[in-house]
PDB file of N, CA and C in Angstrom:
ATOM      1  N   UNK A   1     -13.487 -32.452 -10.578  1.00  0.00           N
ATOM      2  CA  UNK A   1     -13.591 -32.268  -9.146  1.00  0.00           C
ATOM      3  C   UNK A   1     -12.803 -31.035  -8.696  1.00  0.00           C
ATOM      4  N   UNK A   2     -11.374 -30.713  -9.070  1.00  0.00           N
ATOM      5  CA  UNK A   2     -10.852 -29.504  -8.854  1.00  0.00           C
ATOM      6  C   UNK A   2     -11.637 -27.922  -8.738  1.00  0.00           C
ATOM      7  N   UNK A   3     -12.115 -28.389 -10.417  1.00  0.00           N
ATOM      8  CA  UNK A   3     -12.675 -27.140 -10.607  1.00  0.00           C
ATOM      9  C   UNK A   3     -13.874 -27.354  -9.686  1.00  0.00           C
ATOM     10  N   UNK A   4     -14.847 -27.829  -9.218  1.00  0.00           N
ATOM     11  CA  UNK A   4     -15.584 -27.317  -8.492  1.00  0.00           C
ATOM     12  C   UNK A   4     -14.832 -27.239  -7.096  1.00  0.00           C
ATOM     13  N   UNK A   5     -14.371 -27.726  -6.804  1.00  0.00           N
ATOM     14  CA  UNK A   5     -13.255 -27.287  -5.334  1.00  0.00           C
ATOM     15  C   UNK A   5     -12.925 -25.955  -5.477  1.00  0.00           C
ATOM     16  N   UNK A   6     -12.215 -25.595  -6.768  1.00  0.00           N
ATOM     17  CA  UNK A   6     -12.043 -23.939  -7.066  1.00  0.00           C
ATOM     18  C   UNK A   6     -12.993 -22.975  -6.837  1.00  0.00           C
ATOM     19  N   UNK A   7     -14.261 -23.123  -7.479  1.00  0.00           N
ATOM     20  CA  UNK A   7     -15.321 -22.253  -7.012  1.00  0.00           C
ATOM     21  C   UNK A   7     -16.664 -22.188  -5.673  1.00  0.00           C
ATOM     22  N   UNK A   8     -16.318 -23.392  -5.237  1.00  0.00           N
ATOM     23  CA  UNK A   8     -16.879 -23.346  -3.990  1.00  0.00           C
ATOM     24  C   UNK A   8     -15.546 -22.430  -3.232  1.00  0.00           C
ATOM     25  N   UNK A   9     -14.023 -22.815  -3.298  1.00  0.00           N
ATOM     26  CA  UNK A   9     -13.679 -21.735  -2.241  1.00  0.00           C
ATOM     27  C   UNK A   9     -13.404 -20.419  -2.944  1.00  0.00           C
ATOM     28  N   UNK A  10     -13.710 -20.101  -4.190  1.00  0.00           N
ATOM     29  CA  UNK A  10     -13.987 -18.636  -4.766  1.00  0.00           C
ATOM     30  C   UNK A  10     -15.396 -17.970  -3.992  1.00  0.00           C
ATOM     31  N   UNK A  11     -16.125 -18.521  -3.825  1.00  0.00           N
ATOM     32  CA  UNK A  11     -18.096 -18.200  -3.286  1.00  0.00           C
ATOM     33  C   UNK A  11     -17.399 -17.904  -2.109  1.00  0.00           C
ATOM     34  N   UNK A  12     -16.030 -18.101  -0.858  1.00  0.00           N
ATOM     35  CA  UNK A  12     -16.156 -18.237   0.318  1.00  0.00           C
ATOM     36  C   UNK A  12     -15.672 -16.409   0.332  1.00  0.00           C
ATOM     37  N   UNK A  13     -14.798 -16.515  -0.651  1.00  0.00           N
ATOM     38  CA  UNK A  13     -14.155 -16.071  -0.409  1.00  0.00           C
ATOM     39  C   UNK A  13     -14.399 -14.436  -1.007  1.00  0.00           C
ATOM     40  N   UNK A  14     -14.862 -12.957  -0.641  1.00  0.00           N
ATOM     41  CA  UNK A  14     -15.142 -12.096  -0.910  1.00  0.00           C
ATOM     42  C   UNK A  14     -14.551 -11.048  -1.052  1.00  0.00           C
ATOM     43  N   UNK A  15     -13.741 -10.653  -2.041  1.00  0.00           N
ATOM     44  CA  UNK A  15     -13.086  -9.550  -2.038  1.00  0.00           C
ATOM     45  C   UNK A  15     -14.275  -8.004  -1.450  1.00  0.00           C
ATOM     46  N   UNK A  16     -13.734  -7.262  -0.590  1.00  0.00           N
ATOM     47  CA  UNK A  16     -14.845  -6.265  -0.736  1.00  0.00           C
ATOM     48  C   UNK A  16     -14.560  -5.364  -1.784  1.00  0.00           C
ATOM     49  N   UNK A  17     -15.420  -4.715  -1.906  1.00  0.00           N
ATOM     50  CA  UNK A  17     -15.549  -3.795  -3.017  1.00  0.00           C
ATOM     51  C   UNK A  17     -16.152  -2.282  -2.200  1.00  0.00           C
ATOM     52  N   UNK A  18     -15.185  -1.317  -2.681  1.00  0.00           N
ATOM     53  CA  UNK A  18     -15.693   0.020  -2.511  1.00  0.00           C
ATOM     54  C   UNK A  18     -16.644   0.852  -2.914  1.00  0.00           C
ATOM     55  N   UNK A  19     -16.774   0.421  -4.585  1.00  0.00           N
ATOM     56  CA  UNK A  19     -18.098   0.885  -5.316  1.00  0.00           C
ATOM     57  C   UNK A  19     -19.274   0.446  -4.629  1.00  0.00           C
ATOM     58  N   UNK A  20     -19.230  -0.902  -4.311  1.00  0.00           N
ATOM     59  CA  UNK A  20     -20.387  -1.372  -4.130  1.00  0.00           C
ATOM     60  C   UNK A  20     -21.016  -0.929  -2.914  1.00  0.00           C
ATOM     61  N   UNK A  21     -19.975  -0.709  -1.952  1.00  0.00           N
ATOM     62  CA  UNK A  21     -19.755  -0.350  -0.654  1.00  0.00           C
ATOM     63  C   UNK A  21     -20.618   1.062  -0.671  1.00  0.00           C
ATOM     64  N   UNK A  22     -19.824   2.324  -1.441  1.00  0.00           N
ATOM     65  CA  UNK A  22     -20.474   3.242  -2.009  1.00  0.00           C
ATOM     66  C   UNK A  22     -21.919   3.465  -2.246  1.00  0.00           C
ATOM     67  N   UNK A  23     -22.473   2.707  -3.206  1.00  0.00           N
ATOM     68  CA  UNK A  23     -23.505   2.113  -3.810  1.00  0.00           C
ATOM     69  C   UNK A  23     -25.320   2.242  -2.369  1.00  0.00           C
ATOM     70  N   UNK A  24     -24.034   1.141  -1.953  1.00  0.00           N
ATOM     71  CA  UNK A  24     -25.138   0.587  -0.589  1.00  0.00           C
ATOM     72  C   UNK A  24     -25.198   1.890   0.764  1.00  0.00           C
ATOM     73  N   UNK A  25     -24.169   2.080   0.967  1.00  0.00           N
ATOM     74  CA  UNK A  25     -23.995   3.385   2.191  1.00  0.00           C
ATOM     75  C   UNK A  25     -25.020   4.136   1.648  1.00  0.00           C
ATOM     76  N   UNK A  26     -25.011   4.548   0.317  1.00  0.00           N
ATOM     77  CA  UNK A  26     -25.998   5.952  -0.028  1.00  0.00           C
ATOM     78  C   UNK A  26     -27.209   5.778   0.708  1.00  0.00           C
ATOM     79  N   UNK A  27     -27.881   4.245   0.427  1.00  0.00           N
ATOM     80  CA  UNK A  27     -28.836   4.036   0.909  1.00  0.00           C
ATOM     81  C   UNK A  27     -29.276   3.801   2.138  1.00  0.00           C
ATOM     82  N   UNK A  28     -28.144   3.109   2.520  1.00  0.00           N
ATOM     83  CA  UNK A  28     -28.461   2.869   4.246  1.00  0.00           C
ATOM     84  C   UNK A  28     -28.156   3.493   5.392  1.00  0.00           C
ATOM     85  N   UNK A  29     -27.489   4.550   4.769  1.00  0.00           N
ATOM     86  CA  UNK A  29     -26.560   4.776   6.017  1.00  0.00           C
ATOM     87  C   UNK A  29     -25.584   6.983   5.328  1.00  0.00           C
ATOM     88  N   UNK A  30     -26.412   7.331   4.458  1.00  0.00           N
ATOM     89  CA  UNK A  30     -25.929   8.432   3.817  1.00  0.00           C
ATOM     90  C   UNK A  30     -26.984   9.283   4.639  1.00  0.00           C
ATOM     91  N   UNK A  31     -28.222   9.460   4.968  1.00  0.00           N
ATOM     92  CA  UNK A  31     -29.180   9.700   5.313  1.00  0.00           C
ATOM     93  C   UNK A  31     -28.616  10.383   6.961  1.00  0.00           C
ATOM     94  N   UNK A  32     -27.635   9.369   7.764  1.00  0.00           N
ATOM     95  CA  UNK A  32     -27.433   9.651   8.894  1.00  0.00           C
ATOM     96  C   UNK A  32     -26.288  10.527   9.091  1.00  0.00           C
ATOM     97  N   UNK A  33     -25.578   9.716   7.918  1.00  0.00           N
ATOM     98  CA  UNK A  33     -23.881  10.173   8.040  1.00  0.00           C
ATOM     99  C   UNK A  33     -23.131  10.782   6.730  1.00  0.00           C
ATOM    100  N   UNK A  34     -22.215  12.302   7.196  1.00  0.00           N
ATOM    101  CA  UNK A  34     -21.926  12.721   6.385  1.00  0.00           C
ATOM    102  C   UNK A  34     -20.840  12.496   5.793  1.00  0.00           C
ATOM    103  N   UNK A  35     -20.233  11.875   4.639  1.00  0.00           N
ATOM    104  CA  UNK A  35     -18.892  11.877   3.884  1.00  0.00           C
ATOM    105  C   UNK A  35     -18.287  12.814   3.690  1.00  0.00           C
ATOM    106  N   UNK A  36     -18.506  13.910   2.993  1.00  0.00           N
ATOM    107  CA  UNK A  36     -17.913  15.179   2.289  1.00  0.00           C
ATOM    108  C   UNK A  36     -17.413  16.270   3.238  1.00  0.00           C
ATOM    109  N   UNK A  37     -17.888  16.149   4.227  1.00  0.00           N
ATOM    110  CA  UNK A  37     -17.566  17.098   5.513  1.00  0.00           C
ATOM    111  C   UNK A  37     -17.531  16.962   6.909  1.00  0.00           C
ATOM    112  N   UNK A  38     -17.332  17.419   7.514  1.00  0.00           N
ATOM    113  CA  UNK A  38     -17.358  17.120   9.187  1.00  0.00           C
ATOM    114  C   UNK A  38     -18.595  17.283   9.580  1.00  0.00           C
ATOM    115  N   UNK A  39     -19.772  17.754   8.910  1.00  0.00           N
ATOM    116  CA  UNK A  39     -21.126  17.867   9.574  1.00  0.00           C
ATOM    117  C   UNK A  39     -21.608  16.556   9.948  1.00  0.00           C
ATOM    118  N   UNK A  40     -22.466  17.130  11.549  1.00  0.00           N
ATOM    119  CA  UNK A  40     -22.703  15.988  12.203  1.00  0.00           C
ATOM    120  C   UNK A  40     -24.236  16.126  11.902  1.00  0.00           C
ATOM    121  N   UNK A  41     -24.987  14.930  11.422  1.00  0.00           N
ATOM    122  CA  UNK A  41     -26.411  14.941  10.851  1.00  0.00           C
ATOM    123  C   UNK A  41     -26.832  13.541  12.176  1.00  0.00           C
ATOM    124  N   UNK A  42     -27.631  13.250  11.872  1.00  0.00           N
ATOM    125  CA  UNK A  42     -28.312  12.093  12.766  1.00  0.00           C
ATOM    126  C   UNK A  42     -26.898  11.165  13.214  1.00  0.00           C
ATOM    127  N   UNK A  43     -25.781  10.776  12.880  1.00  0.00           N
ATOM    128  CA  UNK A  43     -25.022   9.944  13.503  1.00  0.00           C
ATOM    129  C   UNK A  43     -23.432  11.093  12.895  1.00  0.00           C
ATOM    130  N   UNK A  44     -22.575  10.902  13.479  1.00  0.00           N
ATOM    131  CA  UNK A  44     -21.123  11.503  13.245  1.00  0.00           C
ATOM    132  C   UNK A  44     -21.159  11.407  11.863  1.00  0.00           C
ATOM    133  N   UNK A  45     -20.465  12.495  11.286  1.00  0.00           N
ATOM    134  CA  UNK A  45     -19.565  12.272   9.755  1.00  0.00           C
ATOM    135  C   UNK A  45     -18.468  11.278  10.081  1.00  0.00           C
ATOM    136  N   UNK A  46     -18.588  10.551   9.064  1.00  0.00           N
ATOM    137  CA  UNK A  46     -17.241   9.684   9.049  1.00  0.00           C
ATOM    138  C   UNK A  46     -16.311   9.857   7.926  1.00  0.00           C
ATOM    139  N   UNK A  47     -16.254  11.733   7.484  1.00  0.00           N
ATOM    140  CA  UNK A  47     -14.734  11.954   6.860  1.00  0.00           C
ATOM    141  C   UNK A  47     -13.666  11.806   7.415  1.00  0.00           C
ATOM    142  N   UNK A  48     -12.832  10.975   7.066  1.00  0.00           N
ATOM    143  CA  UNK A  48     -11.550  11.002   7.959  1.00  0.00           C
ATOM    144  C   UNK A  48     -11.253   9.765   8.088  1.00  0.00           C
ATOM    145  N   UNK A  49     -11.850   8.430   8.025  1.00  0.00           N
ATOM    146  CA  UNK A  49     -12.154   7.807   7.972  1.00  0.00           C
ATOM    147  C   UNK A  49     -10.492   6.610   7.972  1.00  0.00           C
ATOM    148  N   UNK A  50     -10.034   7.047   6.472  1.00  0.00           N
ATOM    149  CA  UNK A  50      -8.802   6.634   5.594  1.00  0.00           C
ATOM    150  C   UNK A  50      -7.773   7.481   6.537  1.00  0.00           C
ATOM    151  N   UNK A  51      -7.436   8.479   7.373  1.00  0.00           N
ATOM    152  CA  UNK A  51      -6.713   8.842   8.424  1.00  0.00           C
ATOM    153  C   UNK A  51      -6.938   8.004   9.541  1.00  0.00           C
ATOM    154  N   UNK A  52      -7.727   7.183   9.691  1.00  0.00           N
ATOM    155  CA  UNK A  52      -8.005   6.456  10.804  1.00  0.00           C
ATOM    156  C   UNK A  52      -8.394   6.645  12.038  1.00  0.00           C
ATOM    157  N   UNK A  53      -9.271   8.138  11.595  1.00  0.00           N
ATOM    158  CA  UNK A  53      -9.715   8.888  12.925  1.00  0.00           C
ATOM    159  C   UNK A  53     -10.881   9.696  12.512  1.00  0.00           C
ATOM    160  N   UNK A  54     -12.012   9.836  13.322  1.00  0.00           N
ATOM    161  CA  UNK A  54     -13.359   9.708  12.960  1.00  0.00           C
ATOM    162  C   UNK A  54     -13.622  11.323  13.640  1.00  0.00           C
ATOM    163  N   UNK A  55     -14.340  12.316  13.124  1.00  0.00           N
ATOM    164  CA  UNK A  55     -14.551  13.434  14.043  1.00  0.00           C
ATOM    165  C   UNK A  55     -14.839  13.055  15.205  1.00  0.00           C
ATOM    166  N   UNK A  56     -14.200  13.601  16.475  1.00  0.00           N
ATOM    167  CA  UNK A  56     -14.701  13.430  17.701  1.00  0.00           C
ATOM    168  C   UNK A  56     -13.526  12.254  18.419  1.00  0.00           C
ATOM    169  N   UNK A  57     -12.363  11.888  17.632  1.00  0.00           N
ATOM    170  CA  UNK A  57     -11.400  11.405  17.732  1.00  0.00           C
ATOM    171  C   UNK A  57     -11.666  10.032  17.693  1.00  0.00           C
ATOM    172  N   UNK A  58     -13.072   9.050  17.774  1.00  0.00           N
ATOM    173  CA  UNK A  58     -12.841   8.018  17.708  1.00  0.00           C
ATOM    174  C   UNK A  58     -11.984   6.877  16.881  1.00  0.00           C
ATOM    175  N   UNK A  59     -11.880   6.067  16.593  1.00  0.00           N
ATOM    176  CA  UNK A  59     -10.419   5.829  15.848  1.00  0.00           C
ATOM    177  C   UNK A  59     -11.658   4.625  14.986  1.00  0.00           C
ATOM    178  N   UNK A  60     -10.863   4.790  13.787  1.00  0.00           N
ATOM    179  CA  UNK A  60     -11.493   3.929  12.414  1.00  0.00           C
ATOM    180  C   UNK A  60     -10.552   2.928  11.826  1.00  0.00           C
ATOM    181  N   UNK A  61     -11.003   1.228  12.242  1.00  0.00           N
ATOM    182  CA  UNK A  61     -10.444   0.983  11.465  1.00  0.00           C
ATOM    183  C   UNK A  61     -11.528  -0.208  11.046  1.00  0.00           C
ATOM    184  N   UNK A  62     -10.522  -1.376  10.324  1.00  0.00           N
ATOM    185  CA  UNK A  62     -11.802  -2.088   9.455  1.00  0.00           C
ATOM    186  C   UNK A  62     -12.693  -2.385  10.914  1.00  0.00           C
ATOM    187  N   UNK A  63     -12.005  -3.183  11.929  1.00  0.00           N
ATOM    188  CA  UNK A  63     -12.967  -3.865  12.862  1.00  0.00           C
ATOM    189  C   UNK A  63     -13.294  -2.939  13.782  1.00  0.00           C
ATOM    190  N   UNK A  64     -13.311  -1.361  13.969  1.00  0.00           N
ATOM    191  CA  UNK A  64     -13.826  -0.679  15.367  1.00  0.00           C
ATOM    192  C   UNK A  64     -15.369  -0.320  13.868  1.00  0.00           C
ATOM    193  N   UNK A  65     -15.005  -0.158  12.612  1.00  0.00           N
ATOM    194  CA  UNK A  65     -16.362   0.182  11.570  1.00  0.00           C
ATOM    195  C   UNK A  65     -17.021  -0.900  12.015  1.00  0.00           C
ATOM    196  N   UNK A  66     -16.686  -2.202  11.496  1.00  0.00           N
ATOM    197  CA  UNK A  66     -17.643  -3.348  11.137  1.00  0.00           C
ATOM    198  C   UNK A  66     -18.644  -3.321  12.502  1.00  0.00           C
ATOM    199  N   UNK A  67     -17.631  -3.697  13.115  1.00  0.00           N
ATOM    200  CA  UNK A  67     -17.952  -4.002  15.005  1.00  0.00           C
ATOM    201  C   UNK A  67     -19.391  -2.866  15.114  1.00  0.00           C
ATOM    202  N   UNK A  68     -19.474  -1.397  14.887  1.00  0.00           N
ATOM    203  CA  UNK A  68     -20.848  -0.777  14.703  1.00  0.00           C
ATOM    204  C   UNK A  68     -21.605  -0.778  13.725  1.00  0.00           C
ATOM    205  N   UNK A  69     -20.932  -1.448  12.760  1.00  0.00           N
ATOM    206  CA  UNK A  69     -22.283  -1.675  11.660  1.00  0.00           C
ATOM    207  C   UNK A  69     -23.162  -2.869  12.518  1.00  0.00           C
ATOM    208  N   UNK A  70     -22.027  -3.641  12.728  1.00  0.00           N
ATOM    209  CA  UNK A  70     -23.519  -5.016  13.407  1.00  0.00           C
ATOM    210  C   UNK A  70     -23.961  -4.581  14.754  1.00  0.00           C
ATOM    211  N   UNK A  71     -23.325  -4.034  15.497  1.00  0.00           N
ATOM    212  CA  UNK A  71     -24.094  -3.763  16.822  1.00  0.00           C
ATOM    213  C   UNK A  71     -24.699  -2.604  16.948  1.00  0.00           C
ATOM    214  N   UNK A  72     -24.182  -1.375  16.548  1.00  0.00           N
ATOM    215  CA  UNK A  72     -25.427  -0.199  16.218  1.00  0.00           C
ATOM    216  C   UNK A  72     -24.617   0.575  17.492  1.00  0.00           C
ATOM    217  N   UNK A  73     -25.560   0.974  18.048  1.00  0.00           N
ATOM    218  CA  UNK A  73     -25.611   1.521  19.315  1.00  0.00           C
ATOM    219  C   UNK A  73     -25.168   3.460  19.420  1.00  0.00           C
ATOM    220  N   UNK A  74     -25.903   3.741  20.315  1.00  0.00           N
ATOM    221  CA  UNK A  74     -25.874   5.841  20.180  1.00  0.00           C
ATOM    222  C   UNK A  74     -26.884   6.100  19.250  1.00  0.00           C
ATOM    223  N   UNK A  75     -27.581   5.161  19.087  1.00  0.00           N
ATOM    224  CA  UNK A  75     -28.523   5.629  18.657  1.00  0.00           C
ATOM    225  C   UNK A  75     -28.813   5.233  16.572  1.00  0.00           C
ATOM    226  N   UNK A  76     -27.905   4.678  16.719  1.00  0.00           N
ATOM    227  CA  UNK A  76     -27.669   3.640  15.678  1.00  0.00           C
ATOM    228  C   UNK A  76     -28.323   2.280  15.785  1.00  0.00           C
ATOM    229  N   UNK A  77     -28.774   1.998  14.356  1.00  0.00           N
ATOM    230  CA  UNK A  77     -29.814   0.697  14.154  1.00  0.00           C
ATOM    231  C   UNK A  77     -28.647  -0.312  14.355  1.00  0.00           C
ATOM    232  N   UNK A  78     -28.993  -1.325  14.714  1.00  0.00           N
ATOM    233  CA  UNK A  78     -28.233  -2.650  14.381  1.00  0.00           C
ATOM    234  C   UNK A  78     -28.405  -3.507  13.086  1.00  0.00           C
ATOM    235  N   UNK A  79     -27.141  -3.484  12.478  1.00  0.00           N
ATOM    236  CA  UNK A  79     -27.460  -4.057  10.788  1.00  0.00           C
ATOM    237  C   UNK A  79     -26.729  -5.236  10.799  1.00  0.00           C
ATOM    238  N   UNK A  80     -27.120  -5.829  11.937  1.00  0.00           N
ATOM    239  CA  UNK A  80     -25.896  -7.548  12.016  1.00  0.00           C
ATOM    240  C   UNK A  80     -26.907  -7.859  10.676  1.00  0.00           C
ATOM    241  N   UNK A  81     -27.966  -8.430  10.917  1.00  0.00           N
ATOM    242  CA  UNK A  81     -28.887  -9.282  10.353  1.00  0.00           C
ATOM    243  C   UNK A  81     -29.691  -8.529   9.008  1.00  0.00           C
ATOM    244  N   UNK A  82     -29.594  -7.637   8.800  1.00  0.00           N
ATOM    245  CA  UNK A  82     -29.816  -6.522   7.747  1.00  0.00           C
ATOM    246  C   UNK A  82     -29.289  -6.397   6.657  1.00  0.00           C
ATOM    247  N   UNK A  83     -27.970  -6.777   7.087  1.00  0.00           N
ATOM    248  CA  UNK A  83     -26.577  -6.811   5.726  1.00  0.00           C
ATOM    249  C   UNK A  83     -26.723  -8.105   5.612  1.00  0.00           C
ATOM    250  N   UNK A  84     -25.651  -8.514   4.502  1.00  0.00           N
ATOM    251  CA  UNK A  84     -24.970  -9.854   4.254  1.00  0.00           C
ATOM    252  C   UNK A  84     -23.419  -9.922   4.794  1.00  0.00           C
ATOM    253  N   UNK A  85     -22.683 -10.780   5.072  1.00  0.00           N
ATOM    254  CA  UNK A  85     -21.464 -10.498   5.556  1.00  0.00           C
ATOM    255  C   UNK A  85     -21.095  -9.497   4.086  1.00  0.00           C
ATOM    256  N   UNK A  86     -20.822  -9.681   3.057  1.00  0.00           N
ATOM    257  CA  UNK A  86     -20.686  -9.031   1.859  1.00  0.00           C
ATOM    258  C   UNK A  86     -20.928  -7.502   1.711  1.00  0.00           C
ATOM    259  N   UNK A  87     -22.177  -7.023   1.879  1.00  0.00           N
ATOM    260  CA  UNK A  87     -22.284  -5.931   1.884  1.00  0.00           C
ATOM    261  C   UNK A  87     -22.130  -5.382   2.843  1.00  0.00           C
ATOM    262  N   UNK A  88     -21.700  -5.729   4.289  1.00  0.00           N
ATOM    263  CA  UNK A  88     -21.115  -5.265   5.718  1.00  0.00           C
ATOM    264  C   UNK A  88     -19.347  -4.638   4.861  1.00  0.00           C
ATOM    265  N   UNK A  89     -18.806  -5.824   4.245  1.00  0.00           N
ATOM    266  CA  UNK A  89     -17.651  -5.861   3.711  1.00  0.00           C
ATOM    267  C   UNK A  89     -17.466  -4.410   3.299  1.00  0.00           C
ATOM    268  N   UNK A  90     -18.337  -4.628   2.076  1.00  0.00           N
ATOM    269  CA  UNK A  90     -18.354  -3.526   1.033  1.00  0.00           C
ATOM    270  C   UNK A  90     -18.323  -1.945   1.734  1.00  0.00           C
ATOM    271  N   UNK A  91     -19.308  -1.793   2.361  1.00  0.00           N
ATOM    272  CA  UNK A  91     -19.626  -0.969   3.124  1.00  0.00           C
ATOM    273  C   UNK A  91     -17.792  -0.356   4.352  1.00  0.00           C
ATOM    274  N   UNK A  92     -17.666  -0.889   4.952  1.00  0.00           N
ATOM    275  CA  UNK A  92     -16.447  -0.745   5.166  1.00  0.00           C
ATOM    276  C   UNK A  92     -15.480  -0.629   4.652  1.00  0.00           C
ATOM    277  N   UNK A  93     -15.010  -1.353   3.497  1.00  0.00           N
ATOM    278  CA  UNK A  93     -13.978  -0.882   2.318  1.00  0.00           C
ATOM    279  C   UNK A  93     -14.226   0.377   2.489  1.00  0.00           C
ATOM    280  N   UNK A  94     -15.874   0.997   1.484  1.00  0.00           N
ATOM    281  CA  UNK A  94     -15.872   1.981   1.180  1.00  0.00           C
ATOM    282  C   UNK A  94     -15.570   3.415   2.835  1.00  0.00           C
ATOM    283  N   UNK A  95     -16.277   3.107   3.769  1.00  0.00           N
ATOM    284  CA  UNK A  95     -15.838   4.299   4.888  1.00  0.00           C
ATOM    285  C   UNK A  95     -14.488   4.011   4.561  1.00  0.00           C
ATOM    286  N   UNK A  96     -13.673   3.216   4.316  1.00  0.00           N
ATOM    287  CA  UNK A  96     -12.252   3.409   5.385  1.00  0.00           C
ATOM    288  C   UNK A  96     -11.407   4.252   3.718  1.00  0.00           C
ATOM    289  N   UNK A  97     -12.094   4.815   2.608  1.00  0.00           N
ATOM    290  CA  UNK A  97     -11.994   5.326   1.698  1.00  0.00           C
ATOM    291  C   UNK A  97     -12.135   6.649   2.144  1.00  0.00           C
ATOM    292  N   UNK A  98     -12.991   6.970   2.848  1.00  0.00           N
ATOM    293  CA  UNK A  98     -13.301   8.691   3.317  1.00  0.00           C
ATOM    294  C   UNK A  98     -12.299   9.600   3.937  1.00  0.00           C
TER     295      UNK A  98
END
C-alpha cells in the first residue's frame, strides 16, 4: 500500500524540466518569439528572461510567464487548454533560462 501511495504522489508531482521546455517552445512558440536576441518577430523576444526583465521592461517571472502562456493576449494564442499543466511547466523553466 505505501508504495503505491509513493507513486500516485510522485504522478502529482512534476518537476519541470528545461530541456523539455526547450524541446516544446521550438515548436510552439519559437516561430513568434526570439531567444538569442532582442529581435522583436510576431510576439517580443524573451532574452532576458533569467534577469527577470523582458525587452520592453515587462518583468518575467515564473507566474507573470505562465499567467500568458494560458491567457494569451496582444495578440497571442491562448494555450490554457493546448498545453498540459506539464508542458506549461516545462516551457517556463525553460524562458526563465533565457
Amino acid at each position: 500500500m505505501r508504495i503505491l501511495i509513493v507513486f500516485a504522489f510522485a504522478a502529482l508531482v512534476h518537476a519541470a524540466d528545461p530541456a523539455a521546455g526547450k524541446a516544446l517552445f521550438e515548436i510552439k512558440c519559437g516561430v513568434c518569439h526570439a531567444t538569442e536576441s532582442s529581435e522583436r518577430r510576431i510576439g517580443p523576444s524573451l532574452k532576458g528572461a533569467k534577469d527577470g526583465t523582458l525587452p520592453g521592461g515587462k518583468s518575467a517571472t515564473h507566474d507573470t510567464v505562465l499567467k500568458q502562456i494560458e491567457n494569451g493576449g496582444g495578440g497571442m494564442p491562448v494555450f490554457r487548454e493546448l498545453l498540459t499543466k506539464e508542458q506549461k511547466e516545462d516551457i517556463v523553466a525553460y524562458v526563465m533560462t533565457l
